[in-house]
C-alpha atoms as a PDB file:
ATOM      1  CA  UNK A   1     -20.458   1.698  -1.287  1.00  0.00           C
ATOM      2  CA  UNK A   2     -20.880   5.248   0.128  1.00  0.00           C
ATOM      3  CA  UNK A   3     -17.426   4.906   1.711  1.00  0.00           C
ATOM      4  CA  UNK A   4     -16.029   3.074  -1.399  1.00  0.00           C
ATOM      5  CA  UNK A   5     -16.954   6.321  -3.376  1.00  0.00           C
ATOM      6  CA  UNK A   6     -16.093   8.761  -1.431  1.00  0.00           C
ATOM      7  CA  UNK A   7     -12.304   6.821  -0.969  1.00  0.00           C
ATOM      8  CA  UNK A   8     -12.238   7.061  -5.199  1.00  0.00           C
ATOM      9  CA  UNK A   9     -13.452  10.646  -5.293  1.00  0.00           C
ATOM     10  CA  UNK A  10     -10.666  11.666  -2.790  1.00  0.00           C
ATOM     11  CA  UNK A  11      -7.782   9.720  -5.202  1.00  0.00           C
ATOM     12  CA  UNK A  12      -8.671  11.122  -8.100  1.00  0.00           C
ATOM     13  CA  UNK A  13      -8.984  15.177  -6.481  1.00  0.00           C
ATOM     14  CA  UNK A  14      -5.670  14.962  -5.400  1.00  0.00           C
ATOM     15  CA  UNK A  15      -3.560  12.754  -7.823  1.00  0.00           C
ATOM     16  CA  UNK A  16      -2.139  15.390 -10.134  1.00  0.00           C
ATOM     17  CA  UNK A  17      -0.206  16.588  -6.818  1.00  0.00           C
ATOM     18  CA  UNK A  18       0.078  13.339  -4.977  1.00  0.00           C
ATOM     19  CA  UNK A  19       3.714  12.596  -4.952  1.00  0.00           C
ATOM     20  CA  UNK A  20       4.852  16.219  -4.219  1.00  0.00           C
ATOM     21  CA  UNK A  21       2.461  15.669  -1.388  1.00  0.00           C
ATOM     22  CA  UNK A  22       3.815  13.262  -0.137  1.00  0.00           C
ATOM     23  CA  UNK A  23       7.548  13.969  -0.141  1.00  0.00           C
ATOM     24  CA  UNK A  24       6.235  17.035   1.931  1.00  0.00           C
ATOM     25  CA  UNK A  25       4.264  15.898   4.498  1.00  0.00           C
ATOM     26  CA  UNK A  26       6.301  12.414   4.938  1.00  0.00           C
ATOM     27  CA  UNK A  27       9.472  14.636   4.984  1.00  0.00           C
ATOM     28  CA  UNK A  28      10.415  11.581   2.139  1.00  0.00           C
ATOM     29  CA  UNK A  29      10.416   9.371   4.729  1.00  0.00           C
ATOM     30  CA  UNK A  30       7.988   6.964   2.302  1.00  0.00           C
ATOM     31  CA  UNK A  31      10.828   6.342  -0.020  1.00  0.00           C
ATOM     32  CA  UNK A  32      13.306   5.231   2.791  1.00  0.00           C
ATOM     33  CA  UNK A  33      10.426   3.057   3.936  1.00  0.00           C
ATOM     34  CA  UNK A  34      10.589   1.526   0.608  1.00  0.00           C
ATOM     35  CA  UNK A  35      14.033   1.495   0.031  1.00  0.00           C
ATOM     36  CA  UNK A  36      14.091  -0.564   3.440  1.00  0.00           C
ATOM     37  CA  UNK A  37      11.374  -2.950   2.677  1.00  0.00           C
ATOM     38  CA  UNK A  38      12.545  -3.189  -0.933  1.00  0.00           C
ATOM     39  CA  UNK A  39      15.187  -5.292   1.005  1.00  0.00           C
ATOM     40  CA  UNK A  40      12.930  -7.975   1.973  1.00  0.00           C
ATOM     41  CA  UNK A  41      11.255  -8.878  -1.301  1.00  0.00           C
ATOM     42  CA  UNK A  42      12.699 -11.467  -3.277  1.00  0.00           C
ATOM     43  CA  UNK A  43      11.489 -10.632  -7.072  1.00  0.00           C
ATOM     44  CA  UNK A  44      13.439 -12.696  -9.363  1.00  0.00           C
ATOM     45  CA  UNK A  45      13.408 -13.008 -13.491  1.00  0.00           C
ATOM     46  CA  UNK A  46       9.935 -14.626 -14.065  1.00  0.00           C
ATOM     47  CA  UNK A  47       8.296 -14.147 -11.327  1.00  0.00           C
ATOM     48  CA  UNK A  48       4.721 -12.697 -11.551  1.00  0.00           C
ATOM     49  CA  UNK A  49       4.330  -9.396  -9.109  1.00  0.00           C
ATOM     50  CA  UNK A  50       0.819  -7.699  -7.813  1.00  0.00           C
ATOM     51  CA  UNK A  51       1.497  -4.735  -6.493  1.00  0.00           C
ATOM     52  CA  UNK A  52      -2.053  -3.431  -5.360  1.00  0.00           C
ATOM     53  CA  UNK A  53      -3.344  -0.178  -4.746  1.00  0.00           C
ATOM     54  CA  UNK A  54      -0.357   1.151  -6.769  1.00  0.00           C
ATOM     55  CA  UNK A  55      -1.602   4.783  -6.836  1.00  0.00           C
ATOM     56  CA  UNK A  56       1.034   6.868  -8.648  1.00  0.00           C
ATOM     57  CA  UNK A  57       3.054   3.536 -10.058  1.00  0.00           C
ATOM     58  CA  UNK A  58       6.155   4.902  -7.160  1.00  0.00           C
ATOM     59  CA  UNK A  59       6.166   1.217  -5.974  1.00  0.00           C
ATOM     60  CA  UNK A  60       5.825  -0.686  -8.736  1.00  0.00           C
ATOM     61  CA  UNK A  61       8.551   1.130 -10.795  1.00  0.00           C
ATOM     62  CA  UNK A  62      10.888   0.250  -7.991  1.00  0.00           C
ATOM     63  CA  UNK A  63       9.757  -3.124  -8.503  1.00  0.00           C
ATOM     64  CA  UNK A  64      10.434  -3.264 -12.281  1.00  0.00           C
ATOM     65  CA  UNK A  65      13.267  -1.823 -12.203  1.00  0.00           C
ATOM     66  CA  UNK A  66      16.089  -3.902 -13.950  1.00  0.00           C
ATOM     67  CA  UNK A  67      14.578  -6.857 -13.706  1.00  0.00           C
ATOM     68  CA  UNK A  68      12.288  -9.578 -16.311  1.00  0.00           C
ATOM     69  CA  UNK A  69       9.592 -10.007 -14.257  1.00  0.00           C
ATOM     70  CA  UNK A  70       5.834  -9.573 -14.730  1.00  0.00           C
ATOM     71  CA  UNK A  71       4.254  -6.701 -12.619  1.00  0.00           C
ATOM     72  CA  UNK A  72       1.273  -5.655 -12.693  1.00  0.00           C
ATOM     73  CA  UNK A  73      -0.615  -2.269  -9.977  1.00  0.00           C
ATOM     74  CA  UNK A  74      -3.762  -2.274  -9.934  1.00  0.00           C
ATOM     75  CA  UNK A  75      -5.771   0.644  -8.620  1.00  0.00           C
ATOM     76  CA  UNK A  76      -9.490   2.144  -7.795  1.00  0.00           C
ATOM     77  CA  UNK A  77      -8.607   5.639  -9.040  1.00  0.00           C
ATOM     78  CA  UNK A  78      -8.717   6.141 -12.518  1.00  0.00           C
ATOM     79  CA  UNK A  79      -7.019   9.415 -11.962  1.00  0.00           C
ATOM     80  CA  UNK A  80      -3.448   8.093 -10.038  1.00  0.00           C
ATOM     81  CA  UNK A  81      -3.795   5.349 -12.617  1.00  0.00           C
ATOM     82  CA  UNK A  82      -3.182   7.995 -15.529  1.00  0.00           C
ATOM     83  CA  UNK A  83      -0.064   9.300 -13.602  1.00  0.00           C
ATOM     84  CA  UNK A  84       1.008   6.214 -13.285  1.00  0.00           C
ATOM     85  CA  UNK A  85       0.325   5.270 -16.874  1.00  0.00           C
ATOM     86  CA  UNK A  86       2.766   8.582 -17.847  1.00  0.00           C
ATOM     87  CA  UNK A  87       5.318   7.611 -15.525  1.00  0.00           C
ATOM     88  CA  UNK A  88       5.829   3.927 -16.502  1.00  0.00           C
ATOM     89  CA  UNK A  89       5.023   3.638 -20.247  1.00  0.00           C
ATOM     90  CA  UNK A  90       9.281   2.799 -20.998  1.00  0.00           C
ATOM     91  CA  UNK A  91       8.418  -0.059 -18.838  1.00  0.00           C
ATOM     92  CA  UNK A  92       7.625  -3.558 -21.542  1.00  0.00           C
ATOM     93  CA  UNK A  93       6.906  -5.363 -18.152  1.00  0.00           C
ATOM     94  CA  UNK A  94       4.515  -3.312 -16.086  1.00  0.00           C
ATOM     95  CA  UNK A  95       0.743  -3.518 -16.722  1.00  0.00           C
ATOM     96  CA  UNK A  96      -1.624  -1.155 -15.172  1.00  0.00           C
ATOM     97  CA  UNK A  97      -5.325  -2.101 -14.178  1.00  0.00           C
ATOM     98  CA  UNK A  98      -8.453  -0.583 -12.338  1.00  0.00           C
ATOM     99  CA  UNK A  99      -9.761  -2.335  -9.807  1.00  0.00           C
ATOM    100  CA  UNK A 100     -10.661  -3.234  -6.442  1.00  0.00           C
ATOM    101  CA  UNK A 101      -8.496  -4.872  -3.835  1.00  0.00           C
ATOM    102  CA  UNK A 102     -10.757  -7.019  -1.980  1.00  0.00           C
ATOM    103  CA  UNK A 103     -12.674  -8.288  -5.266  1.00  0.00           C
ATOM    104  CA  UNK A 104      -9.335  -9.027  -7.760  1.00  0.00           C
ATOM    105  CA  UNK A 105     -10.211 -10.041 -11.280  1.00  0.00           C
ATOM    106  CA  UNK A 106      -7.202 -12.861 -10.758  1.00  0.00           C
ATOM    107  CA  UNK A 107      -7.763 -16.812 -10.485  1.00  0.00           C
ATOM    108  CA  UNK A 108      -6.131 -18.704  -7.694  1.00  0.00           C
ATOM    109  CA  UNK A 109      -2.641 -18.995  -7.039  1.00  0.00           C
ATOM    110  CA  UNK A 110      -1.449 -16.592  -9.836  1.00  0.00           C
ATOM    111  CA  UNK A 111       1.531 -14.143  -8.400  1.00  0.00           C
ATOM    112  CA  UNK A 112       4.557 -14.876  -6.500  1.00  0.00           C
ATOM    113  CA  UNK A 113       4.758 -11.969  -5.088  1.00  0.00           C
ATOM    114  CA  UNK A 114       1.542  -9.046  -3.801  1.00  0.00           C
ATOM    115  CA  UNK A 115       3.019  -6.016  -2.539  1.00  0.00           C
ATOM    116  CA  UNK A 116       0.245  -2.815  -1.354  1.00  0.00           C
ATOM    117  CA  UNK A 117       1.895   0.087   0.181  1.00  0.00           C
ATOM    118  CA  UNK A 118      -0.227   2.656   1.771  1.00  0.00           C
ATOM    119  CA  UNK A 119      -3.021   1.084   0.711  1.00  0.00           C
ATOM    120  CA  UNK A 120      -4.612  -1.229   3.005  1.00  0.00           C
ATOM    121  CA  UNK A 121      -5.889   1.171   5.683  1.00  0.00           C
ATOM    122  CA  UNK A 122      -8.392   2.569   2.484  1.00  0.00           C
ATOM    123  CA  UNK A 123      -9.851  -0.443   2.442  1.00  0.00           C
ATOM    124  CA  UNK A 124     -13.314  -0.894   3.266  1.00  0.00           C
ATOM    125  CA  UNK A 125     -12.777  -4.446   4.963  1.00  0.00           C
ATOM    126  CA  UNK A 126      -9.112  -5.134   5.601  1.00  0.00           C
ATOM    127  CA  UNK A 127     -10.056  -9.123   6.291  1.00  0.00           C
ATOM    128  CA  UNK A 128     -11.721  -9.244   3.381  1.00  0.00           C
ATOM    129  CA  UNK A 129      -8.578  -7.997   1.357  1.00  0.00           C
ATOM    130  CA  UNK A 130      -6.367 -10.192   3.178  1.00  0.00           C
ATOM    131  CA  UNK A 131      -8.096 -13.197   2.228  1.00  0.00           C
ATOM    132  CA  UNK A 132      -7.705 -11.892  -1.415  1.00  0.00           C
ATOM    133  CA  UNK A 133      -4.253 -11.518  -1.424  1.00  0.00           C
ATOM    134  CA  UNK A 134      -3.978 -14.797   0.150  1.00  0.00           C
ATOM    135  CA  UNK A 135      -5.794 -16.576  -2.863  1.00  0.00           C
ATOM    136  CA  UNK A 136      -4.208 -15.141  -5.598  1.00  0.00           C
ATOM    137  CA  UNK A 137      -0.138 -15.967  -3.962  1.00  0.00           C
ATOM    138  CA  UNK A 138       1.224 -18.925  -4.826  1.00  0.00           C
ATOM    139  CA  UNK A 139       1.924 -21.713  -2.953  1.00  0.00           C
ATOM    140  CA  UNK A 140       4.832 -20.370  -1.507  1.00  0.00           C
ATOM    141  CA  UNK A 141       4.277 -16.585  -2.068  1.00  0.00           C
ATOM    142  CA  UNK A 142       5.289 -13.583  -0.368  1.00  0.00           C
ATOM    143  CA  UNK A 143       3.113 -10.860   0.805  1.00  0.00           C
ATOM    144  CA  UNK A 144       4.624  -7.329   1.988  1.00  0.00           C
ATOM    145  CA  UNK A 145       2.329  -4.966   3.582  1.00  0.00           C
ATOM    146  CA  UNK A 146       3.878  -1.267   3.603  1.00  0.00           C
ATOM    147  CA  UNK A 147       1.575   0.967   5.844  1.00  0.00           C
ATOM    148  CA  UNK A 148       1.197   4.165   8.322  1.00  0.00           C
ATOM    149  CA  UNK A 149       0.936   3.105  11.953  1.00  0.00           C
ATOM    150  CA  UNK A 150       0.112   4.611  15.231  1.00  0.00           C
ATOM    151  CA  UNK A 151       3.000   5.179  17.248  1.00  0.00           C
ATOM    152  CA  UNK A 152       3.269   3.319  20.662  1.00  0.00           C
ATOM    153  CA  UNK A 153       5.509   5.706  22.530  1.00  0.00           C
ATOM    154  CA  UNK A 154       2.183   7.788  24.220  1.00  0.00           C
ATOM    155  CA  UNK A 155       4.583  11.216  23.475  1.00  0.00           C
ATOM    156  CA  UNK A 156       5.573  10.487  20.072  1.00  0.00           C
ATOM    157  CA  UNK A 157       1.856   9.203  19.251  1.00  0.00           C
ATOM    158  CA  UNK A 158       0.815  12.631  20.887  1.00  0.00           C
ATOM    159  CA  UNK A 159       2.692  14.378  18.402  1.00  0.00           C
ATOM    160  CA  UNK A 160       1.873  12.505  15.603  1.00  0.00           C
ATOM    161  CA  UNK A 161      -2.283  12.925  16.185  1.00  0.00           C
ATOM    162  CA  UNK A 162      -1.505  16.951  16.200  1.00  0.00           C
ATOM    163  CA  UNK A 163       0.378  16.316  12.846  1.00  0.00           C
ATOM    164  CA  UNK A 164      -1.612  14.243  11.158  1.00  0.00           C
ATOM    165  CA  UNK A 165      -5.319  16.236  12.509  1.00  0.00           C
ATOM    166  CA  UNK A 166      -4.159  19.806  12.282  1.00  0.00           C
ATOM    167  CA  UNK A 167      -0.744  20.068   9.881  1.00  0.00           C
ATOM    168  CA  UNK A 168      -1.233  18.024   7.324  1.00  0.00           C
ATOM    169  CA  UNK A 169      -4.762  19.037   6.082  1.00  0.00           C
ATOM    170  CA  UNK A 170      -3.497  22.989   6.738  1.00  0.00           C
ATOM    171  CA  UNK A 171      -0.633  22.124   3.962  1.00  0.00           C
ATOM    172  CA  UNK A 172      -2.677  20.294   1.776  1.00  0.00           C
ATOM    173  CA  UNK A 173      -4.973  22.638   1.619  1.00  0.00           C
ATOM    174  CA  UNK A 174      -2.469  25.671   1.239  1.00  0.00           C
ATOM    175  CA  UNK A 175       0.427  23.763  -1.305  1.00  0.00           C
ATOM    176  CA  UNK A 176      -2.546  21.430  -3.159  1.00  0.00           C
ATOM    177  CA  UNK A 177      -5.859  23.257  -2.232  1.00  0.00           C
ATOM    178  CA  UNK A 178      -7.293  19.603  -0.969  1.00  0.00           C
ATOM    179  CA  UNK A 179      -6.907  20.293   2.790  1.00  0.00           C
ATOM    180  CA  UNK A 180     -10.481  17.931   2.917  1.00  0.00           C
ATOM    181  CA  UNK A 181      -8.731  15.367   1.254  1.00  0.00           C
ATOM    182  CA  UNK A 182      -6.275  15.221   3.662  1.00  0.00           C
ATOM    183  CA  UNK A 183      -7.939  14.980   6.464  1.00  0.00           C
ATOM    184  CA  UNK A 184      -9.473  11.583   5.106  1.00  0.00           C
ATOM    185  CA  UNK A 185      -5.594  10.658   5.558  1.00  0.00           C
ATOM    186  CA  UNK A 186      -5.348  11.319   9.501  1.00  0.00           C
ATOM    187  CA  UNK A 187      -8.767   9.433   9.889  1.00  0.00           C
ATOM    188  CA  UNK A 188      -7.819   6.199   8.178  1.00  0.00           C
ATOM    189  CA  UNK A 189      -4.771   5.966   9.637  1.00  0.00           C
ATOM    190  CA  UNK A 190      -6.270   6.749  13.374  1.00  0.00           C
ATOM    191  CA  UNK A 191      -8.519   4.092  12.607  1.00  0.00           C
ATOM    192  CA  UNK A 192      -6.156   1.582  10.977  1.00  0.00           C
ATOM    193  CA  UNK A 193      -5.171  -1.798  13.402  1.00  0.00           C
ATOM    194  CA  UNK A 194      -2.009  -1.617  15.467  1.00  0.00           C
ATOM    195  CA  UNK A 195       0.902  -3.754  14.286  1.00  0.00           C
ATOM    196  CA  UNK A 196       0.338  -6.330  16.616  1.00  0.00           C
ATOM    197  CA  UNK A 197      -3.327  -6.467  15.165  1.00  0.00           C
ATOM    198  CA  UNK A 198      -2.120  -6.545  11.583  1.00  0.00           C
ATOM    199  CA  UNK A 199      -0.202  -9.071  12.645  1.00  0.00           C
ATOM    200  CA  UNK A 200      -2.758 -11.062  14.196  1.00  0.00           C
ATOM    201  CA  UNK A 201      -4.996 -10.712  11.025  1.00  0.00           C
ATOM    202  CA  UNK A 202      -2.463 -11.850   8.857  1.00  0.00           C
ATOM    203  CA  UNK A 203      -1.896 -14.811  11.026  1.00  0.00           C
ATOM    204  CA  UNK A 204      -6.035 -15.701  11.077  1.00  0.00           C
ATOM    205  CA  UNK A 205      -5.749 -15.558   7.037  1.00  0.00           C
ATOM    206  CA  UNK A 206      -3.299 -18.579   7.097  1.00  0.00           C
ATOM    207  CA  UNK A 207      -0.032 -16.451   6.397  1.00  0.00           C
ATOM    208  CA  UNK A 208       2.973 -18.058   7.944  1.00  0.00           C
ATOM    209  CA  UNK A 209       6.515 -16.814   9.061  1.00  0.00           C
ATOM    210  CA  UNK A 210       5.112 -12.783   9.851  1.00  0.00           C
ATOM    211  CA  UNK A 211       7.754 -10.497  10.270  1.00  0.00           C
ATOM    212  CA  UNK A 212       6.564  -7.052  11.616  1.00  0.00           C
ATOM    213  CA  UNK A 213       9.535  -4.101  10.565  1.00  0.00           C
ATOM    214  CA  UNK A 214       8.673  -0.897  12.438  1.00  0.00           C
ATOM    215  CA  UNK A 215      10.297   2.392  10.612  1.00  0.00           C
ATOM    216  CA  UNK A 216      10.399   5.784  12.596  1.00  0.00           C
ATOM    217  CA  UNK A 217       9.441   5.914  15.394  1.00  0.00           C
ATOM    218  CA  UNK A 218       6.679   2.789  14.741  1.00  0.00           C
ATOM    219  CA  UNK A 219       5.176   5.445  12.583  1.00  0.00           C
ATOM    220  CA  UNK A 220       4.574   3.046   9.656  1.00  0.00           C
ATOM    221  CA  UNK A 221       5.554  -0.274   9.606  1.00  0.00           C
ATOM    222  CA  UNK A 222       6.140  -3.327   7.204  1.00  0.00           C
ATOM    223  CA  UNK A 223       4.299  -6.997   7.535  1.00  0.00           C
ATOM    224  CA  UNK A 224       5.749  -9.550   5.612  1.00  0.00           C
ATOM    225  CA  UNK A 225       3.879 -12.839   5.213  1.00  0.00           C
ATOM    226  CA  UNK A 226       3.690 -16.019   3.175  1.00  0.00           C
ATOM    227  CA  UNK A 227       1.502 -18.581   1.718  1.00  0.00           C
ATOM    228  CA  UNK A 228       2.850 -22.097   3.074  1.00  0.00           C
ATOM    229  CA  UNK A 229       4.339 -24.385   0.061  1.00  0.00           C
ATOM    230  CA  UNK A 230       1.505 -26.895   0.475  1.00  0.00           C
ATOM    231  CA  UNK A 231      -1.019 -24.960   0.464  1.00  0.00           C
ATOM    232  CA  UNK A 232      -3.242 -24.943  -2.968  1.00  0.00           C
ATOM    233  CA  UNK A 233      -6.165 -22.738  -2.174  1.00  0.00           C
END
């Protein structure tokens, strides 16, 4: 709970300057990640979307936009939830919820689609969120896991430590005065599994047909998984 807490406290400090943020110290490489995995995901008219840990509603607007379907982001931070809420109210089609990832207030088999981008490694229990998203996919379903990833090349994974330890907290804390914040940002994503460990997890939860997409450098990667057509649970 302690980690919970301080994970929601940390969201809602530095929401009101999250998306600058993060064009700056991603050098906007998030939204080509997107616009690369956006690709991949096959929303059609109808179909019901989750995107979780939605944060600032950047993902699920792309998700919503010109298209019928149902989306709904659901979020811990009250706080990212109220940009979100500002940035997406000319959208009929997108409803916004607080809540928590690995306990979803969603029966069985209810979305076609669960999309979380830069949101697993926050996670208190990454299994236990898996197994979530599993149960609330259809039969069928695709999952699409967009997330920050340790670098393989020993050089380039060098260099990314030094940014992620020492640069990025010094310009959060001088552009967005939340360098503390930030820091919570190198440590979750030091600590976060390696692709092939995502993977591998993903695999244990009964997903089928993983694809693994690596984007920079393997600095972040996408998963892609689904819930096999028979499958009822």
């Amino acid at each position: 709970m302690q980690t919970e807490n301080r994970i929601q406290t940390i969201f809602n400090n530095i929401s009101n300057d999250y998306d600058h943020m993060n064009d700056i110290i991603s050098f906007n490489q998030h939204t080509i990640w997107r616009n690369k995995t956006n690709r991949e995901i096959f929303v059609k008219d109808g179909h019901k979307v989750l995107d979780l840990c939605c944060g600032t509603g950047d993902w699920t607007l792309q998700l919503a936009d010109n298209l019928k379907a149902d989306i709904t982001g659901l979020d811990f931070s009250e706080n990212m939830l109220a940009v979100a809420r500002e940035k997406t109210e000319n959208f009929g089609n997108i409803n916004l919820v607080q809540g928590d990832a690995t306990d979803l207030p969603y029966e069985d088999n209810t979305f076609d689609i669960v999309t979380i981008g830069f949101g697993l490694r926050n996670l208190p229990d990454y299994q236990k969120g898996i197994r979530e998203f599993y149960r609330v996919l259809k039969p069928g379903g695709q999952l699409v896991v967009l997330e920050t990833s340790n670098p393989e090349n020993p050089l380039i994974n060098f260099g990314f430590k030094i940014y992620f330890s020492k640069i990025m907290p010094f310009l959060g804390q001088k552009i967005a005065g939340s360098g503390q914040e930030y820091t919570w940002l190198y440590e979750s994503t030091s600590h976060f599994l390696t692709k092939r460990e995502l993977k591998e997890m993903l695999q244990t939860e009964n997903f089928i047909n993983v694809k693994v997409i690596p984007h920079t450098f393997g600095t972040a990667a996408t998963h892609i998984g689904y819930k096999a057509l028979g499958d009822q649970m």
